[in-house]
N, C-alpha and C. Protein backbone atom coordinates (compact mmCIF):
# COMPACT_ATOMS: atom_id res chain seq x y z
N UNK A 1 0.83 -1.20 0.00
CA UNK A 1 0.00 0.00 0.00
C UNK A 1 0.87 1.26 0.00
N UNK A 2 2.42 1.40 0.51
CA UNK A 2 3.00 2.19 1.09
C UNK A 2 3.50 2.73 -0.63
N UNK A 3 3.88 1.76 -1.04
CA UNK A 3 4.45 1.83 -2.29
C UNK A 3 4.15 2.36 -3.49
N UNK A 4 2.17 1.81 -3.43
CA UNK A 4 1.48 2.49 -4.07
C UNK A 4 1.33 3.94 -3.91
N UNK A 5 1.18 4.27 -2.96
CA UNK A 5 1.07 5.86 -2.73
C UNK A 5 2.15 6.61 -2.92
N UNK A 6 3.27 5.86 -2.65
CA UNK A 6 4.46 6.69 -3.24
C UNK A 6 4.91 6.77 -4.80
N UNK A 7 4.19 5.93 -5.68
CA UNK A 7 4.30 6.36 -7.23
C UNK A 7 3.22 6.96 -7.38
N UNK A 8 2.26 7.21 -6.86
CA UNK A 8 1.11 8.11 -7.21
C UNK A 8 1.45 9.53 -6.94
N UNK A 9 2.41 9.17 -5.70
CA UNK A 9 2.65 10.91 -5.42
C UNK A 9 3.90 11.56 -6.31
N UNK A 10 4.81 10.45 -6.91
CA UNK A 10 5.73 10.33 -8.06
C UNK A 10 5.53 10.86 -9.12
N UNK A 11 4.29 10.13 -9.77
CA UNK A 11 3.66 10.91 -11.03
C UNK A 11 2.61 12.07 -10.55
N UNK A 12 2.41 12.02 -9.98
CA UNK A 12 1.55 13.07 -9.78
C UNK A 12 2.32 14.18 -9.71
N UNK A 13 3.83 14.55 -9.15
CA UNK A 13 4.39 15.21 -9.17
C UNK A 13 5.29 15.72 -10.61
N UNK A 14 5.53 14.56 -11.23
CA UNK A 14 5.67 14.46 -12.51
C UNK A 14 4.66 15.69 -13.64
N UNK A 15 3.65 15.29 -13.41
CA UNK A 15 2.76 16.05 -13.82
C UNK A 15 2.35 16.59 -14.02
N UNK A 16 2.35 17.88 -12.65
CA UNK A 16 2.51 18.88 -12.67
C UNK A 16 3.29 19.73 -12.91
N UNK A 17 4.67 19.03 -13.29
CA UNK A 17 5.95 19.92 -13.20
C UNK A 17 5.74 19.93 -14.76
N UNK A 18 5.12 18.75 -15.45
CA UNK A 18 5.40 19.20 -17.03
C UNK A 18 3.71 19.97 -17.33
N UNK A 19 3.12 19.98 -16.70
CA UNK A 19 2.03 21.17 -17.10
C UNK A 19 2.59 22.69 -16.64
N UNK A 20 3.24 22.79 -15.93
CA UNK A 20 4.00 24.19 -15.59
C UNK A 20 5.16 24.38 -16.61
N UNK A 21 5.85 23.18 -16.79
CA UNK A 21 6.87 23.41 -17.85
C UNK A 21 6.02 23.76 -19.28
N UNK A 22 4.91 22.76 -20.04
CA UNK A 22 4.31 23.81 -20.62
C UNK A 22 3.24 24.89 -20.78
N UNK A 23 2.95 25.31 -19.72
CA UNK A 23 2.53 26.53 -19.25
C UNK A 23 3.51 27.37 -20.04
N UNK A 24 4.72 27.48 -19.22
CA UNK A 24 5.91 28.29 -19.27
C UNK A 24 6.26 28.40 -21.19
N UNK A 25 5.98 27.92 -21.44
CA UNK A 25 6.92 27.07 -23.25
C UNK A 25 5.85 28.30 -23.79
N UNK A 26 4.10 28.17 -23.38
CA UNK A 26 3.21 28.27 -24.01
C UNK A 26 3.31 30.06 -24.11
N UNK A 27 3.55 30.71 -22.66
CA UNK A 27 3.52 32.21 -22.62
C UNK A 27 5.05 31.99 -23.36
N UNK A 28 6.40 32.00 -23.41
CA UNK A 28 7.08 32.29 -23.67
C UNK A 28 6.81 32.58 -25.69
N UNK A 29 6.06 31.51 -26.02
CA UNK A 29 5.55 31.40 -27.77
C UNK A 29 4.56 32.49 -28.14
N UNK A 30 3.64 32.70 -26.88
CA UNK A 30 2.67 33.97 -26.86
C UNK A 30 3.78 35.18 -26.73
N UNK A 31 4.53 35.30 -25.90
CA UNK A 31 5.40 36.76 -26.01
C UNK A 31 5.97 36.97 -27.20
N UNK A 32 6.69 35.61 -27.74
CA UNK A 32 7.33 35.88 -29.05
C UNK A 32 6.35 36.16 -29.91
N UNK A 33 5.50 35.88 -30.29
CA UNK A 33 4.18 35.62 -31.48
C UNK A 33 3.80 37.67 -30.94
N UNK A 34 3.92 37.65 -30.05
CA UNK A 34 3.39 38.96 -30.01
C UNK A 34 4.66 40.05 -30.30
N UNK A 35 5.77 40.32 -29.76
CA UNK A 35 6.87 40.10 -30.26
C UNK A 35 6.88 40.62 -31.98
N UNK A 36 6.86 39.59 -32.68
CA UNK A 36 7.14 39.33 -34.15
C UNK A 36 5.84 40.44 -34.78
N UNK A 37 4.73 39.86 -34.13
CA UNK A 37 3.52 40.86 -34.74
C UNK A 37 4.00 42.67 -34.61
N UNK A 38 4.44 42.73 -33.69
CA UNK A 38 5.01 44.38 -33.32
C UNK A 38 6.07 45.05 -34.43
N UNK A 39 6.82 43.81 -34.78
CA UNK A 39 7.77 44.21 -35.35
C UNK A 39 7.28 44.55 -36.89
N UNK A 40 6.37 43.35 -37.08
CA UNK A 40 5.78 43.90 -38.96
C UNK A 40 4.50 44.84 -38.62
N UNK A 41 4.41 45.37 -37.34
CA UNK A 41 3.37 46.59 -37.73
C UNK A 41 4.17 47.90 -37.76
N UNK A 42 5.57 47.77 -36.74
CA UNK A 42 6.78 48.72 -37.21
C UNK A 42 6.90 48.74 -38.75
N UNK A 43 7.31 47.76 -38.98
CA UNK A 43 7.65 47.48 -40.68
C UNK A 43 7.12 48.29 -41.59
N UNK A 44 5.78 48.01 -41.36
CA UNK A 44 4.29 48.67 -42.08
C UNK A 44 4.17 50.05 -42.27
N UNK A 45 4.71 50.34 -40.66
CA UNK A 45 4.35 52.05 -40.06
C UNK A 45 5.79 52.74 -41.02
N UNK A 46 6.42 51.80 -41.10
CA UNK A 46 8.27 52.58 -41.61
C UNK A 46 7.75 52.81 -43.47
N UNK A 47 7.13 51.72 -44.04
CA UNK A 47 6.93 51.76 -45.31
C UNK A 47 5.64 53.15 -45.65
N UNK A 48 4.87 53.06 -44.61
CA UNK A 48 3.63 53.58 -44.93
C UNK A 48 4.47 55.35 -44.85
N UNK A 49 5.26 55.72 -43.45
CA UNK A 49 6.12 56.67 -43.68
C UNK A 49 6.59 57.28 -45.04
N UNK A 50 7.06 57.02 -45.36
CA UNK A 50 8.05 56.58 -46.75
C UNK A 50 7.59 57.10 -47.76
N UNK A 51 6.12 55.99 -48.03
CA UNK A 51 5.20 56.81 -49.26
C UNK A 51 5.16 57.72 -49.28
């Protein structure tokens, strides 16, 4: 019984560490994605200048 509860608390810990790990992956792809979008509305704003 002892044993059992200690791989449950194993993966369970497991588990959470890779839902936080991609948590973490997921905002870091949202900052970039937002990021990149900024940069081609700079882009846009530099060309539209220009004309």
């Amino acid at each position: 019984m002892n044993k059992i509860l200690n791989y449950l608390l194993i993966i369970s810990i497991i588990i959470i560490l890779l839902l936080l790990i991609k948590l973490t992956y997921n905002k870091r792809k949202k900052t970039k994605l937002k990021l990149e979008k900024h940069e081609i509305e700079n882009k846009k704003g530099d060309y539209n200048g220009k004309e």
